[in-house]
Protein backbone atom coordinates (compact mmCIF):
# COMPACT_ATOMS: atom_id res chain seq x y z
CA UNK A 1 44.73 32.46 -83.59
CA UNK A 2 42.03 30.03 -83.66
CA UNK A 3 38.14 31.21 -83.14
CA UNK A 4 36.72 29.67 -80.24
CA UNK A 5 33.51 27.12 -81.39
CA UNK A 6 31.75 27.53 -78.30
CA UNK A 7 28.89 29.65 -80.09
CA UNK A 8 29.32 33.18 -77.76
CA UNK A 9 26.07 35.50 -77.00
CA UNK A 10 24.54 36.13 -80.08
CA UNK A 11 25.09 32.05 -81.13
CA UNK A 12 24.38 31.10 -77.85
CA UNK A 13 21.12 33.02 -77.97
CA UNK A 14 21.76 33.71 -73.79
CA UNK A 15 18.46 34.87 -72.15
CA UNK A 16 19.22 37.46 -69.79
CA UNK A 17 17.22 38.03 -66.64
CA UNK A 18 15.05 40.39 -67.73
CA UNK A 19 13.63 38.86 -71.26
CA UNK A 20 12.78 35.74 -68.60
CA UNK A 21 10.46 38.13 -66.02
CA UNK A 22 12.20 37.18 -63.63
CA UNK A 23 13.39 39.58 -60.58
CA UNK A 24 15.77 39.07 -58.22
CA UNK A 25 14.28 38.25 -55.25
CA UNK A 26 12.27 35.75 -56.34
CA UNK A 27 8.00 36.61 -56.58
CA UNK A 28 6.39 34.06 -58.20
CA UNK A 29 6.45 31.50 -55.64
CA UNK A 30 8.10 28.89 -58.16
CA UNK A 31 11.15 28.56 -55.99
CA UNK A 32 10.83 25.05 -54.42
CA UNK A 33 9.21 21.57 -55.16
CA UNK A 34 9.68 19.26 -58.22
CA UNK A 35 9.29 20.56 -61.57
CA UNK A 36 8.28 19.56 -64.55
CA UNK A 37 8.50 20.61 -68.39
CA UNK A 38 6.07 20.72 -71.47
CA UNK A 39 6.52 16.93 -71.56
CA UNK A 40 6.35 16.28 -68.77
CA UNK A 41 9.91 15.42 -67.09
CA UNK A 42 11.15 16.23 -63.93
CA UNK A 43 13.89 17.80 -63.25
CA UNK A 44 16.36 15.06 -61.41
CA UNK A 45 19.89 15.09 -62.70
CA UNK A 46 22.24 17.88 -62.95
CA UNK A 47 25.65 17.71 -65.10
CA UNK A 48 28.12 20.08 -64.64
CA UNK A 49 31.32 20.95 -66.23
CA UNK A 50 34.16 22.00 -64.24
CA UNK A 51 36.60 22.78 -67.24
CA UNK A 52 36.36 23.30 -70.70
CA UNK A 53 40.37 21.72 -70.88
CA UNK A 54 41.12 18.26 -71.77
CA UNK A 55 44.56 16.84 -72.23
CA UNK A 56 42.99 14.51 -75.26
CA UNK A 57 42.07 14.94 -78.47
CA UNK A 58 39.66 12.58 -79.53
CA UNK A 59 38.55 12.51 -82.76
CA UNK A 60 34.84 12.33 -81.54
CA UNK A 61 34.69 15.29 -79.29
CA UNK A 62 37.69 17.63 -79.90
CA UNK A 63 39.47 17.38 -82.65
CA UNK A 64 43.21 18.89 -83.44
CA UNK A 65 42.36 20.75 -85.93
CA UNK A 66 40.10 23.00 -84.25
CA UNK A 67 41.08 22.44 -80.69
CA UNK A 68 44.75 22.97 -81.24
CA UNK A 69 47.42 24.90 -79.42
CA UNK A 70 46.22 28.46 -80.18
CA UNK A 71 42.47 27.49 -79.44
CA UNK A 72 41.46 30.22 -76.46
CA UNK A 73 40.22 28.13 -73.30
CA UNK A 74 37.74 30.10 -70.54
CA UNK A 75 39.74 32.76 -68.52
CA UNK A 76 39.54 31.55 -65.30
CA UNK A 77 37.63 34.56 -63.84
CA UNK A 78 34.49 33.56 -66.43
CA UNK A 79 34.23 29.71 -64.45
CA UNK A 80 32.43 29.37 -61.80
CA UNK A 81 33.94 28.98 -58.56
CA UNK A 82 33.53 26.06 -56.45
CA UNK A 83 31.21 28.39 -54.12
CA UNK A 84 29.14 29.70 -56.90
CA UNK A 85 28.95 25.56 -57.95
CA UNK A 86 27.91 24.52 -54.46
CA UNK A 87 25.42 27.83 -54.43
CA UNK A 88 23.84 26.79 -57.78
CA UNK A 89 23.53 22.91 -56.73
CA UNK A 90 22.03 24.17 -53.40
CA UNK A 91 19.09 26.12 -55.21
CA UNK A 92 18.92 22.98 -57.65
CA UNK A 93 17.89 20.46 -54.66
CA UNK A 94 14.92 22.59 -53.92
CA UNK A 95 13.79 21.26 -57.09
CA UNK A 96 14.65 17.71 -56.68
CA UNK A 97 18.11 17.40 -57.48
CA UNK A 98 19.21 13.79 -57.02
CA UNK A 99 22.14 13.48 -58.85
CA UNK A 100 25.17 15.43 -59.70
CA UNK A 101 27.82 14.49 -62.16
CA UNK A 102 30.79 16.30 -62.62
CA UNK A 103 32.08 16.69 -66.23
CA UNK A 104 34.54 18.71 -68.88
CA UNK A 105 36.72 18.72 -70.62
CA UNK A 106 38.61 16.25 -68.53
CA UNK A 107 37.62 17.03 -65.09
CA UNK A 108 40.47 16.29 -63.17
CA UNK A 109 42.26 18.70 -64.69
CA UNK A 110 40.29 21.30 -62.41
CA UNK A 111 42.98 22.11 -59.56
CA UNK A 112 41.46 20.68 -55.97
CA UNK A 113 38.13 19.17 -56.87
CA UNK A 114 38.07 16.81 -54.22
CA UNK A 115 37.25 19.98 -52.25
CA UNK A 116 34.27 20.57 -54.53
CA UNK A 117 33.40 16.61 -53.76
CA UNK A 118 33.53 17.10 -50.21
CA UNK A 119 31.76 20.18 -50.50
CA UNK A 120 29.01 18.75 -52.49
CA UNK A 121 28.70 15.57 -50.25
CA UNK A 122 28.27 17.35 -47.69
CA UNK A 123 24.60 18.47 -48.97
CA UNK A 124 23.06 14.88 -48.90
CA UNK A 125 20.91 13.95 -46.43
CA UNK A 126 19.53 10.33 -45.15
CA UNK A 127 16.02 12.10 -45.79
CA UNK A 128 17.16 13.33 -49.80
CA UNK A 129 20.69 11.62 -50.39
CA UNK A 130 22.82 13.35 -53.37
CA UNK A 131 24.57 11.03 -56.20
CA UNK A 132 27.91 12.20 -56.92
CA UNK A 133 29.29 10.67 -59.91
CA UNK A 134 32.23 11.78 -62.05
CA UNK A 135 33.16 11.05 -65.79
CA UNK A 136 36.64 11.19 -66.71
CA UNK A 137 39.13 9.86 -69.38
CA UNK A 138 41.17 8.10 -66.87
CA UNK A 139 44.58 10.11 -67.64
CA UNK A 140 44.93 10.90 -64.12
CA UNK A 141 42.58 8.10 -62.43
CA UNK A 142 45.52 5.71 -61.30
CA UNK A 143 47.10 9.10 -59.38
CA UNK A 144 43.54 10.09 -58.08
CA UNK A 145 41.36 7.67 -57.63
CA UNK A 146 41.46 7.12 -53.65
CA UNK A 147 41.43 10.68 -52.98
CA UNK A 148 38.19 11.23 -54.87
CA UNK A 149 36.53 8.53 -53.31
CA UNK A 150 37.97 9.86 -49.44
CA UNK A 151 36.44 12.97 -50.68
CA UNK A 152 33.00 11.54 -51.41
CA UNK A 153 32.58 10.58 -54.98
CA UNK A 154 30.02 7.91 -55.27
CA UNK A 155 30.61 6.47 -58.54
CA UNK A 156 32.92 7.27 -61.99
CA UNK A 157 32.40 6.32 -65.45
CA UNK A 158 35.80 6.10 -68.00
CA UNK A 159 35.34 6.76 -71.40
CA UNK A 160 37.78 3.80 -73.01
CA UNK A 161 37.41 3.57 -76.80
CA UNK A 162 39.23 0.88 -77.95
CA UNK A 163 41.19 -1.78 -75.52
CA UNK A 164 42.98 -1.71 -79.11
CA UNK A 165 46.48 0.53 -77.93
CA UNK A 166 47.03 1.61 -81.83
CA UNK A 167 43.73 2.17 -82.09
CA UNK A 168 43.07 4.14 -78.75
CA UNK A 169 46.41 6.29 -79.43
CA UNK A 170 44.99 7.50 -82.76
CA UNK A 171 41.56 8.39 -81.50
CA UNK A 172 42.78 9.57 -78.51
CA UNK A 173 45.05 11.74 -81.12
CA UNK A 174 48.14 12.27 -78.07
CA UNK A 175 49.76 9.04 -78.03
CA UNK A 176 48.12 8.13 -74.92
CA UNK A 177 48.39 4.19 -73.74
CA UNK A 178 45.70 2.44 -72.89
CA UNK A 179 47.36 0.70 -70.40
CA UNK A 180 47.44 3.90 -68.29
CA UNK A 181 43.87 3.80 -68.49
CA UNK A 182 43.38 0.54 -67.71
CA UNK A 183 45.67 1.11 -64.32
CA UNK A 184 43.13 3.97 -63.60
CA UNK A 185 40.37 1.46 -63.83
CA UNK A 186 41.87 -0.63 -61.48
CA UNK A 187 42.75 2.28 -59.10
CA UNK A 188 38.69 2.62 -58.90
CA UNK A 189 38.07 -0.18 -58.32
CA UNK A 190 40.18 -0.41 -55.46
CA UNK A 191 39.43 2.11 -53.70
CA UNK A 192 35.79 0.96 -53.89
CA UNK A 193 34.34 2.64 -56.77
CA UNK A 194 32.52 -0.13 -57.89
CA UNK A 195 30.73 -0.98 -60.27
CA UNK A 196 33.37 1.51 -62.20
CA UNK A 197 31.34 2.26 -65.77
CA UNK A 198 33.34 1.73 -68.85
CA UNK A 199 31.82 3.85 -71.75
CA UNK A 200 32.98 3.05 -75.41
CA UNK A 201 31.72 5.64 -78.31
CA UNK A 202 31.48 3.07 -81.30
CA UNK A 203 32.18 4.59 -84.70
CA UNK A 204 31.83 2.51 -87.79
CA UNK A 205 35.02 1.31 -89.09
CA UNK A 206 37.46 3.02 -86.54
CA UNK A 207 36.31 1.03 -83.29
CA UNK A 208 33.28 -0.78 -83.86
CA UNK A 209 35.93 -4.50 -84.51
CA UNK A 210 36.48 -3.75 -80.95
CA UNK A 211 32.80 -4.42 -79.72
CA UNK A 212 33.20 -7.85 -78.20
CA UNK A 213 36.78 -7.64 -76.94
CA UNK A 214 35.70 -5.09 -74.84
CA UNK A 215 33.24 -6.38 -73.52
CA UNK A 216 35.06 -9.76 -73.05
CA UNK A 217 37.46 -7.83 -71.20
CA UNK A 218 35.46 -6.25 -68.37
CA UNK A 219 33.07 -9.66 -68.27
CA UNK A 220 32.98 -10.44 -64.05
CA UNK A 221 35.32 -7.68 -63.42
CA UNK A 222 32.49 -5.43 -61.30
CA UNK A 223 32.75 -2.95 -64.54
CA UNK A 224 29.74 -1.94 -67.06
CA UNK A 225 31.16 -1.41 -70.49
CA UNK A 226 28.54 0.67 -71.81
CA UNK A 227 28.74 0.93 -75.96
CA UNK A 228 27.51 4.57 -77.01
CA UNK A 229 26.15 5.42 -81.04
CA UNK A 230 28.20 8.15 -82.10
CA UNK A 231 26.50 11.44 -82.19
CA UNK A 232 25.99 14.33 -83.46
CA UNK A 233 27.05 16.75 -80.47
CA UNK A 234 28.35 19.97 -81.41
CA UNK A 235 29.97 21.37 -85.08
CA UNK A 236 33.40 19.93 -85.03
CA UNK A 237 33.05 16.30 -85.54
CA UNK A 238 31.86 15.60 -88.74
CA UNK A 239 29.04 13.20 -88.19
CA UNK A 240 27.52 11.48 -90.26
CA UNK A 241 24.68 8.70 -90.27
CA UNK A 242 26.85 6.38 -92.13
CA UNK A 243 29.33 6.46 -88.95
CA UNK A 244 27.02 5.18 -86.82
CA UNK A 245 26.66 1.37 -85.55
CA UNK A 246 23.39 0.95 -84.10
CA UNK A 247 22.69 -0.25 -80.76
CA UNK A 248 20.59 -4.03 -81.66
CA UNK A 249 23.83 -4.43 -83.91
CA UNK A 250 26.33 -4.61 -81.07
CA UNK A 251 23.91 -6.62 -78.83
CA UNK A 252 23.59 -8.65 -81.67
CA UNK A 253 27.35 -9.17 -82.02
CA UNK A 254 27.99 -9.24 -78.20
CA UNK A 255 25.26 -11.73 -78.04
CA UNK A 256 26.25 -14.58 -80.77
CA UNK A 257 29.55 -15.11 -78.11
CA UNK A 258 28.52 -14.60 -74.82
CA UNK A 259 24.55 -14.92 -74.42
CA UNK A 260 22.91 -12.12 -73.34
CA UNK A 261 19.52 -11.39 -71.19
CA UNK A 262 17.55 -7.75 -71.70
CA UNK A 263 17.29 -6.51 -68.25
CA UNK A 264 14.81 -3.79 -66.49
CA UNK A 265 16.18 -0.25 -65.95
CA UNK A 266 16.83 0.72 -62.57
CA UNK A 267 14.38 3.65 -63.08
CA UNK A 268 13.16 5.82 -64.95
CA UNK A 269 14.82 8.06 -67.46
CA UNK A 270 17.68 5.82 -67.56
CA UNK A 271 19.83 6.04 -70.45
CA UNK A 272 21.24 2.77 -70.92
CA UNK A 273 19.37 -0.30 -71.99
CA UNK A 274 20.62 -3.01 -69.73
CA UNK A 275 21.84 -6.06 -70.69
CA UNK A 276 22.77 -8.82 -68.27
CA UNK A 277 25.03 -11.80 -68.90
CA UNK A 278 23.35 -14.98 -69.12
CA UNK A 279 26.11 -16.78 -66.88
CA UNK A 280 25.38 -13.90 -64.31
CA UNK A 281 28.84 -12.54 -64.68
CA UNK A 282 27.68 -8.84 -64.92
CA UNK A 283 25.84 -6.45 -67.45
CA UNK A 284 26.70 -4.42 -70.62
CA UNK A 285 24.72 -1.50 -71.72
CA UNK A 286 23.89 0.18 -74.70
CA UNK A 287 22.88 3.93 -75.38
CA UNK A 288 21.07 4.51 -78.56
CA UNK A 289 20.55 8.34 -78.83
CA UNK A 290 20.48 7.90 -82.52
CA UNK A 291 18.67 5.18 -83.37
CA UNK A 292 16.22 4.41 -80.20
CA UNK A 293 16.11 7.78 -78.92
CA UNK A 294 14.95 8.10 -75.00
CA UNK A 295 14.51 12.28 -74.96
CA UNK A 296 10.78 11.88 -73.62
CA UNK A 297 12.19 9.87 -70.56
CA UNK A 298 15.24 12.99 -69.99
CA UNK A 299 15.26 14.68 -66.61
CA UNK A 300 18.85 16.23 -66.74
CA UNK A 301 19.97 19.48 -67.08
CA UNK A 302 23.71 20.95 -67.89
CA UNK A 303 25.48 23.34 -66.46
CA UNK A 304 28.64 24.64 -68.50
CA UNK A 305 31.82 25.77 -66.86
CA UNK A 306 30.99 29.37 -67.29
CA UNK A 307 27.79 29.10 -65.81
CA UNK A 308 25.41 28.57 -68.76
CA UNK A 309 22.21 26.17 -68.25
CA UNK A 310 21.50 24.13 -71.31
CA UNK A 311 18.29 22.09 -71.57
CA UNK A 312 19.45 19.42 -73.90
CA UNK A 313 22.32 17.56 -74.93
CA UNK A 314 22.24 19.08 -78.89
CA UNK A 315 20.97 22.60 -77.75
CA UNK A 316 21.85 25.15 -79.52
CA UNK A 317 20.77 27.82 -76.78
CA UNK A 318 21.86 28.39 -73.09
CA UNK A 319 20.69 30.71 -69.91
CA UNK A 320 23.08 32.54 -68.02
CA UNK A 321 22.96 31.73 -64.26
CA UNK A 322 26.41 33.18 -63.62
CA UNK A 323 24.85 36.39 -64.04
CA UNK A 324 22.10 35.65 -61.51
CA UNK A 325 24.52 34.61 -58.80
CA UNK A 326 27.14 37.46 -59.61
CA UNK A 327 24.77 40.01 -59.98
CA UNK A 328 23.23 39.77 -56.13
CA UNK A 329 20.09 37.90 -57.36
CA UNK A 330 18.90 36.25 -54.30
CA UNK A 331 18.65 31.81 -54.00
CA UNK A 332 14.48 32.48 -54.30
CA UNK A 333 15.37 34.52 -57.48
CA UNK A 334 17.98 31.81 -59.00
CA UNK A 335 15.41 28.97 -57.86
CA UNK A 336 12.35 30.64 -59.52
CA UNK A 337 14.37 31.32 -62.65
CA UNK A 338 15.57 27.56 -62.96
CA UNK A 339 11.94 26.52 -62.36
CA UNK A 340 10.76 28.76 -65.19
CA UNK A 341 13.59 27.80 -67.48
CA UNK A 342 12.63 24.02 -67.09
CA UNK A 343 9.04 24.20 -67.05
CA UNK A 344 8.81 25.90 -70.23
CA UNK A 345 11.79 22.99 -71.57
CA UNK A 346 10.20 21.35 -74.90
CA UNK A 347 13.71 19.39 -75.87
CA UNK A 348 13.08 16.39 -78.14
CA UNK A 349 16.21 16.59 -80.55
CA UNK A 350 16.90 12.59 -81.19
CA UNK A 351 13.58 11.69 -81.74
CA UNK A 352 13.37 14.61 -84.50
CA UNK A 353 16.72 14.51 -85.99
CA UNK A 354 17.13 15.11 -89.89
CA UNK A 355 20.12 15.54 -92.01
CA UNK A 356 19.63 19.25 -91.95
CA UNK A 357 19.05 19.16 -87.78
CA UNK A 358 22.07 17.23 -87.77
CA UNK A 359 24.26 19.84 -89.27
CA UNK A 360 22.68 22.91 -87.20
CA UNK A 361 25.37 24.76 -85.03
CA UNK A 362 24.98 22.94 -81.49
CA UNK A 363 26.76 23.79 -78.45
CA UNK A 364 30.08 21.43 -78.25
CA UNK A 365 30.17 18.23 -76.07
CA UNK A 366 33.73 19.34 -74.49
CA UNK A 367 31.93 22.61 -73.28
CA UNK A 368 28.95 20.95 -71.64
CA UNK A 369 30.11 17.29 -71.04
CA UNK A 370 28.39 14.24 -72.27
């Protein structure tokens, strides 16, 4: 049987309540308002994984020959419920919570999550509206798509490698057709999911030939394709600085056949650099983790399936707020914990990765999202 990678206690280096001071009820008086960590960043965005499943394989992110039929998922009784979700988003909009995105795995795999959408919607206010986005592979998007918009969902982002259907089958690894995932596009953007974002992991010499097609493709269609550097998330994918295609090379490439224009971000902490069409037939973006890294501009926090709170994409530690919510710790004790986990945050990975960082046992991408 295979071991699972997720790195487990020890590994994960969990912080129990007690090691934090924190008690249960709550005493400091951190348990509302903005916060803000060593750097500086407020806390704004929360990720959070519904499943640690997917029904692909990508190269990229989880690989066969780790992730393969005997590899032992979550048990369902160690993910949190779609109450405990809603509880732990609840105590997260006392500290400015303005956007959630729901993640995996594949996402809609998770049986009946346009309950959790509605459920989740249904804590925005005109005074402090909520952001409900979803990232998804776009398996199931054609079947779904309406529903999870019905439900609430304000926005979704597929992850479409290669319009390339030899090429996405192999780094999709299941024989998957992209033409499913193009109908799942479609479905979005019919049912008024627009702009749907389009995000394309570029790895040198497996995609990257497949830079301007793409964007050709979704040019005026109300889609972003937004081109991501490969990265170094997790153990299992064999990175390597030699795989990546920087960022100012595909704008570069993109650019010599269909002008471009550098636009502003919408705000701040964004992590796409825009780029608009010069013809005003939409935008592209570009997110360059690798080689322009943005970590003193990050205000989001992840939230595994199992209840873990990770400050950082690469971390290599998490904090276990399942433990706090199953263990009667009140929404003031929860609240002030989060506060103290974040204000204490001093995550700067990209902008101090080395070869020997790089290769450090990090928490996988499939068990936290992207």
């Amino acid at each position: 049987m295979s071991e699972r990678i997720i790195p487990i206690t020890d590994a994960r280096r969990i912080k129990p309540l007690p090691e934090l001071g924190i008690s249960k009820a709550g005493t400091s008086g951190a348990t509302d308002g903005l916060v803000a960590d060593t750097l500086g960043r407020k806390l704004r965005d929360l990720r959070i994984s519904v499943t640690d499943r997917c029904n692909f394989r990508c190269v990229y992110c989880m690989p066969k020959e780790i992730f393969g039929p005997d590899y032992k998922y979550l048990a369902r009784s160690d993910l949190l419920s779609f109450e405990e979700i809603i509880r732990l988003v609840r105590v997260f909009r006392r500290h400015g919570i303005q956007k959630v995105r729901l993640t995996g795995g594949e996402p809609l795999l998770r049986r009946n999550l346009e309950r959790l959408i509605t459920d989740l919607s249904a804590l925005g206010t005109v005074e402090q509206p909520l952001d409900i986005t979803l990232t998804t592979n776009g398996s199931l998007l054609a079947k779904k798509a309406r529903a999870l918009r019905e439900a609430g969902l304000t926005r979704i982002t597929v992850s479409l490698d290669s319009l390339d259907d030899e090429t996405f089958r192999a780094m999709n690894d299941v024989d998957f057709p992209v033409s499913d995932v193009l109908e799942g596009i479609d479905a979005a953007l019919a049912a008024g999911l627009a702009p749907v974002k389009v995000n394309m992991v570029v790895k040198r010499g497996v995609n990257d030939h497949h830079v301007v097609a793409m964007a050709k493709r979704f040019k005026g269609t109300g889609c972003i394709v937004r081109f991501i550097e490969y990265m170094d998330v997790g153990a299992s994918n064999g990175w390597r600085m030699d795989d990546v295609v920087p960022s100012a090379e595909i704008v570069r490439r993109i650019n010599a056949e269909m002008p471009l224009e550098q636009a502003d971000p919408h705000y701040r902490g964004e992590v796409a650099e825009r780029w608009l069409h010069a013809d005003g037939s939409g935008e592209i973006g570009v997110i360059s983790s690798v080689t322009q890294a943005f970590c003193r501009d990050c205000n989001r926090a992840r939230l595994s399936t199992d209840g873990m709170l990770y400050t950082c994409l690469f971390a290599s530690q998490g904090y276990d707020l399942r433990t706090l919510i199953r263990n009667g710790t009140s929404d003031d004790g929860i609240a002030e914990a989060i506060a103290r986990l974040w204000s204490v945050r001093d995550d700067r990975y990209s902008e101090i990765r080395t070869a020997e960082t790089a290769k450090a046992r990090k928490v996988e991408m499939s068990y936290i999202g992207g």
